[in-house]
Protein backbone atom coordinates (compact mmCIF):
# COMPACT_ATOMS: atom_id res chain seq x y z
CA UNK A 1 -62.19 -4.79 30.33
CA UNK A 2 -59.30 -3.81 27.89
CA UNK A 3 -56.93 -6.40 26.56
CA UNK A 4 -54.52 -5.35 29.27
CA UNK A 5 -57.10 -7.13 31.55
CA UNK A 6 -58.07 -3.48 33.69
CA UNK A 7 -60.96 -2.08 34.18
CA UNK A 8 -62.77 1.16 32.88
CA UNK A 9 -60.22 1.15 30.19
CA UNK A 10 -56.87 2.35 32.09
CA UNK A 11 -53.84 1.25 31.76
CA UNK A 12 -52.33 -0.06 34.52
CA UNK A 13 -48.53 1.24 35.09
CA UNK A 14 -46.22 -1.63 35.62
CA UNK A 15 -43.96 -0.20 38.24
CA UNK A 16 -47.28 0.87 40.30
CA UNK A 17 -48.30 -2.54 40.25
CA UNK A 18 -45.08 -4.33 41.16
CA UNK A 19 -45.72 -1.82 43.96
CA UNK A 20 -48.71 -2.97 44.87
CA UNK A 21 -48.35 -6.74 45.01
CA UNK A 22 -45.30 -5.86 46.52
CA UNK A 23 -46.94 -4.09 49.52
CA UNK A 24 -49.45 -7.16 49.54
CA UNK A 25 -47.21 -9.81 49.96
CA UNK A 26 -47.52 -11.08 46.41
CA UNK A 27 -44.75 -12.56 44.31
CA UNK A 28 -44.75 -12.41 40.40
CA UNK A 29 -43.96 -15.42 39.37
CA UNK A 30 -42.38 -14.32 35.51
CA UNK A 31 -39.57 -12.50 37.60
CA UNK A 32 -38.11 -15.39 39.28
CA UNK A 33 -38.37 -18.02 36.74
CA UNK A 34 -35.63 -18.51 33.87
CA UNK A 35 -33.04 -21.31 32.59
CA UNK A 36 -30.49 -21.26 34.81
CA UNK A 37 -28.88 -23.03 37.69
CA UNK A 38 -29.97 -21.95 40.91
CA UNK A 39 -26.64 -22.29 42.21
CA UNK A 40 -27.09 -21.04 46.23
CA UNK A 41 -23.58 -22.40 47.08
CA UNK A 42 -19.53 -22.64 46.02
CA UNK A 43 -16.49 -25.28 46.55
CA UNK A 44 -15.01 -24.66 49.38
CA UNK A 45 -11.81 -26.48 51.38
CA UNK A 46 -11.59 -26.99 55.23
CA UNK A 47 -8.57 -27.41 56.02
CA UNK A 48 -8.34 -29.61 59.10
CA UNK A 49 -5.29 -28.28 60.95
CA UNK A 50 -6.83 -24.94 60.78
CA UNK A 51 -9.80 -26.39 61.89
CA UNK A 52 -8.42 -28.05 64.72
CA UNK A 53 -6.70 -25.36 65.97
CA UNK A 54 -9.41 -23.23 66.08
CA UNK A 55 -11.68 -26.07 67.53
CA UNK A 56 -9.00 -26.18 70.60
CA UNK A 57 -8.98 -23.03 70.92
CA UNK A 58 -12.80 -22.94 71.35
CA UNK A 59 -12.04 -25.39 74.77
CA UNK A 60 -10.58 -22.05 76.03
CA UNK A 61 -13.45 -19.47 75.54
CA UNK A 62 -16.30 -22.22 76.21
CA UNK A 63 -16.95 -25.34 78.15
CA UNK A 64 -20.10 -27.70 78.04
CA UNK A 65 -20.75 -26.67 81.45
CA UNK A 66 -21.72 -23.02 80.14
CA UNK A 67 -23.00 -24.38 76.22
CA UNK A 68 -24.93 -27.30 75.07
CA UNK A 69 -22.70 -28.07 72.90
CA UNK A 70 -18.92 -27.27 71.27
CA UNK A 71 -19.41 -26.98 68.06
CA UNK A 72 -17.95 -25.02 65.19
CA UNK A 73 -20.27 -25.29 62.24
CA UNK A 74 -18.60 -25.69 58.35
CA UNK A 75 -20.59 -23.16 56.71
CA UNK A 76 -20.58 -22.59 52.96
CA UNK A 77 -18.98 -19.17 52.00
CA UNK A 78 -21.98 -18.30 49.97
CA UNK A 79 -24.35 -19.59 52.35
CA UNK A 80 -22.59 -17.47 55.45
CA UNK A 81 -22.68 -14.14 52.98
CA UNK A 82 -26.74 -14.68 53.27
CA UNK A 83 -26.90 -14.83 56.58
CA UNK A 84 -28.01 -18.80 56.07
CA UNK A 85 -26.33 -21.76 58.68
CA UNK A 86 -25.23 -24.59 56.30
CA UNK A 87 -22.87 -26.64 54.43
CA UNK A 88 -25.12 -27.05 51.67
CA UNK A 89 -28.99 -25.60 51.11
CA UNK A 90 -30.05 -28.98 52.99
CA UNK A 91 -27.40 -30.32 55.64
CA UNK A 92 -25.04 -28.94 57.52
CA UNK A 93 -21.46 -30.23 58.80
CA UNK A 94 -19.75 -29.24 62.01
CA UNK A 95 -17.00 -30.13 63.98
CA UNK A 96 -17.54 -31.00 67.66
CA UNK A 97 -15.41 -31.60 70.50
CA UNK A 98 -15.38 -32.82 74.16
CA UNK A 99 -12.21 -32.93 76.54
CA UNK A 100 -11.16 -35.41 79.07
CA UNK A 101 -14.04 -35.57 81.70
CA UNK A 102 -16.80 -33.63 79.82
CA UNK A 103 -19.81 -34.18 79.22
CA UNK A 104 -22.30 -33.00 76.28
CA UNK A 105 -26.05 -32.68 77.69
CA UNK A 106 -28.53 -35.39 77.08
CA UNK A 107 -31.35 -33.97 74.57
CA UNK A 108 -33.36 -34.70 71.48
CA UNK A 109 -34.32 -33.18 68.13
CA UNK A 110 -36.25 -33.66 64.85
CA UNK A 111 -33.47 -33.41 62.82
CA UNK A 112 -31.18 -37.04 62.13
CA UNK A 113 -27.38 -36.93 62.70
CA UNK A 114 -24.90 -38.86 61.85
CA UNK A 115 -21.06 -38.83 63.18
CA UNK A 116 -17.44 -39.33 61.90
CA UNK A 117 -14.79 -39.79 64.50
CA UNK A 118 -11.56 -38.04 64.03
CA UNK A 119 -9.73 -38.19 66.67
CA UNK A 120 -9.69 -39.44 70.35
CA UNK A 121 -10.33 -42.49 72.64
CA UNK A 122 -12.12 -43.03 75.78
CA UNK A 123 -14.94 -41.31 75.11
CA UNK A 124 -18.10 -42.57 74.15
CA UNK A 125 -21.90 -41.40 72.71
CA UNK A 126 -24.86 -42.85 74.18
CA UNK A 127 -28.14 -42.80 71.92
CA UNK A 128 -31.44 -44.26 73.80
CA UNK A 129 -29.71 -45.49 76.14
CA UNK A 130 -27.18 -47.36 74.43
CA UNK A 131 -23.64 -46.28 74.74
CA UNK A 132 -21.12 -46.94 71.61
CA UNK A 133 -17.45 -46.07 72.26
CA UNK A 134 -15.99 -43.61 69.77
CA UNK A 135 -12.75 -44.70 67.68
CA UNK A 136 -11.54 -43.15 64.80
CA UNK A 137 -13.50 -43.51 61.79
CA UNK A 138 -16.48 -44.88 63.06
CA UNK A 139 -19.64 -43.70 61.86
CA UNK A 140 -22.00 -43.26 65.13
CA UNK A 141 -25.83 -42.58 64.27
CA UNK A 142 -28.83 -40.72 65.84
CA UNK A 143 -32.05 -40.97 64.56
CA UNK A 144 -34.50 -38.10 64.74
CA UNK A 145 -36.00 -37.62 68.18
CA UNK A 146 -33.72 -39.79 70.31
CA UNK A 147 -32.29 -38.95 73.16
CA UNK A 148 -28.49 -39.07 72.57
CA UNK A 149 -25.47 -37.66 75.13
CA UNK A 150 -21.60 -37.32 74.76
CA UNK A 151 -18.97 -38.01 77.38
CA UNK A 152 -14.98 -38.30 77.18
CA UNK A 153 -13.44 -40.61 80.02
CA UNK A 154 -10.50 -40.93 78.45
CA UNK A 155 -6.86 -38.31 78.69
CA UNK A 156 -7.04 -36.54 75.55
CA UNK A 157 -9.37 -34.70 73.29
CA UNK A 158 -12.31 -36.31 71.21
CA UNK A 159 -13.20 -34.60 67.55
CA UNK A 160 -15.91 -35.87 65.41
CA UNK A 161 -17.57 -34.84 62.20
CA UNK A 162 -21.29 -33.92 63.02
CA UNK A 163 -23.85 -34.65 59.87
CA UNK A 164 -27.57 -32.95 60.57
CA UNK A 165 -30.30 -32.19 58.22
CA UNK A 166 -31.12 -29.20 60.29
CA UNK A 167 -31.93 -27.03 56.85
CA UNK A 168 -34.04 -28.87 55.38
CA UNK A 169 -35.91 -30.08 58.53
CA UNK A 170 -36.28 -25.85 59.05
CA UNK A 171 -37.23 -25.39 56.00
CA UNK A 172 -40.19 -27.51 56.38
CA UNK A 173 -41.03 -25.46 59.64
CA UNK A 174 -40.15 -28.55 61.79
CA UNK A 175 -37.82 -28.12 64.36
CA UNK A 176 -38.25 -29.40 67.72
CA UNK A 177 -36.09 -29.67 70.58
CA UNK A 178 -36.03 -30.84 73.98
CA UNK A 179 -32.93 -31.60 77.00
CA UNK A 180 -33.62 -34.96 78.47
CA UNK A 181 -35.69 -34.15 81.76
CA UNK A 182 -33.57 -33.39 85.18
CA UNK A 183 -30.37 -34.81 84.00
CA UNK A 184 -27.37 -34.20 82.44
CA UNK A 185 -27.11 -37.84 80.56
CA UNK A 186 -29.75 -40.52 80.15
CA UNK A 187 -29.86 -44.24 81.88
CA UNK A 188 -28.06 -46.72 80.27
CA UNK A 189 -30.75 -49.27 79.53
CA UNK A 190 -29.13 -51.79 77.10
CA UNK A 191 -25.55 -53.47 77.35
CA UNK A 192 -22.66 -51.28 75.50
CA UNK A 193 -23.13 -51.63 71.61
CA UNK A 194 -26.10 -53.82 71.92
CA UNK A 195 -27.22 -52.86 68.79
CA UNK A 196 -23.40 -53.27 66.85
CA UNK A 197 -23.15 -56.70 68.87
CA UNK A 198 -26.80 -57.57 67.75
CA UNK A 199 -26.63 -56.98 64.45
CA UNK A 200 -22.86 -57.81 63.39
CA UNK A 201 -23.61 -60.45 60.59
CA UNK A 202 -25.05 -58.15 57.82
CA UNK A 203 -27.93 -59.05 56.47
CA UNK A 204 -29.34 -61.52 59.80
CA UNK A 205 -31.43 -60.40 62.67
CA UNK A 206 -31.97 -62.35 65.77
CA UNK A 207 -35.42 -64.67 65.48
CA UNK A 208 -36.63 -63.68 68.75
CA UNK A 209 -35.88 -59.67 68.17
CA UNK A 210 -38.86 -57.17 66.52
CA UNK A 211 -38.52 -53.86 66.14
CA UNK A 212 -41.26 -51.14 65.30
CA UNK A 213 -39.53 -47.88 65.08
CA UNK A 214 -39.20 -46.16 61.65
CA UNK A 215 -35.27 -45.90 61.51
CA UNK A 216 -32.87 -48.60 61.94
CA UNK A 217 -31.61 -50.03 65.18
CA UNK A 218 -28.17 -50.60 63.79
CA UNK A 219 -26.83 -47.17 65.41
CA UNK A 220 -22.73 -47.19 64.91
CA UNK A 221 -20.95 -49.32 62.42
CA UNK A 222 -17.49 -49.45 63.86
CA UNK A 223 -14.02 -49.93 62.20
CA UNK A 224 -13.85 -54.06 62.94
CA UNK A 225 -17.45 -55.56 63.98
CA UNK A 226 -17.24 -57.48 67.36
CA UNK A 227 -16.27 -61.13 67.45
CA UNK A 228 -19.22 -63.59 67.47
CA UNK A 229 -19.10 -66.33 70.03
CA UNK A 230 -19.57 -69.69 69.52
């Protein structure tokens, strides 16, 4: 061997091996390391009347009886030029929206969501059978593989914030996804907000309640918690 490391004493041309390793699915490590940032994404501003506007406009070319869902996704400029769905490397944002007497298929996924409300009343997500009634600024979550559903029975549009980890969730190969069998929305199985009314002193569960799922039962945390009684 020389001290280039080849055999029978050649020298091995660099631009034939790159070639090589190349062609054999082989990565050099030396070329992509170095000091900087790896910076994949940029600021970037929503603005939410333009957003809006283009979300009702979106009730004219599609309707949830055609699409799963009506969503318009906030995807980073950077992210978008590559080709790559995301607000950042790891989540993604969207905007969703349901009108008066709609309904968003029952399904479940691997990947966690949460939800902002914007805008709307009447309407109403139901997550394992629980349904929590959408105001503005609630937070609404769904843990990872549970069945969850959206319906507006009130007059006017309903807009929420969608939060999923779908990137990263892809990026570890992970993604599963299934529409809750034969029906358009689950059974309710629990009493509206169960889980808000259950839980509304911070800090206290129930004696006689146990739980043995991995995420929290607490799904919504509303704007003013529900009155106790006494």
């Amino acid at each position: 061997m020389s001290k280039s490391g080849a055999a029978n004493n050649q020298v091995v041309n660099p631009e034939s091996f790159y070639e090589d390793v190349n062609r054999l699915h082989l990565s050099p490590l030396w070329l992509r390391q170095g000091h900087a940032p790896h910076q994949r994404t940029v600021p970037h501003l929503w603005k939410w009347p333009v957003v809006r506007e283009q979300m009702m406009r979106a009730a004219e070319v599609v309707s949830t009886e055609n699409v799963e869902r009506r969503v318009l996704g906030l995807v980073n400029p950077a992210l978008q030029s590559k080709g790559f769905f995301g607000t950042t490397p790891n989540l993604v944002a969207a905007i969703q929206l349901i009108l008066p007497g709609e309904t968003a298929l029952a399904h479940h996924h691997t990947p966690a969501a949460l939800r902002i409300i914007i805008e709307g009343e009447g309407a109403y997500t139901c997550t394992n059978g629980e349904r929590c009634w959408m105001e503005p600024g609630d937070l609404i979550l769904t843990p990872a593989w549970s069945y969850h559903d959206h319906k507006n029975e009130g007059k006017g549009p309903m807009l929420w914030l969608d939060g999923l980890d779908v990137p990263l969730i892809d990026a570890m190969d992970t993604i599963f996804f299934e529409l809750y069998p034969g029906k358009r929305t689950q059974p309710l199985n629990q009493p509206d907000q169960a889980s808000m009314t259950r839980f509304a002193v911070p800090g206290m569960r129930p004696a006689n309640f146990s739980w043995d799922k991995k995420y929290s039962p607490l799904t919504s945390s509303k704007l003013s918690a529900p009155k106790l009684a006494v």
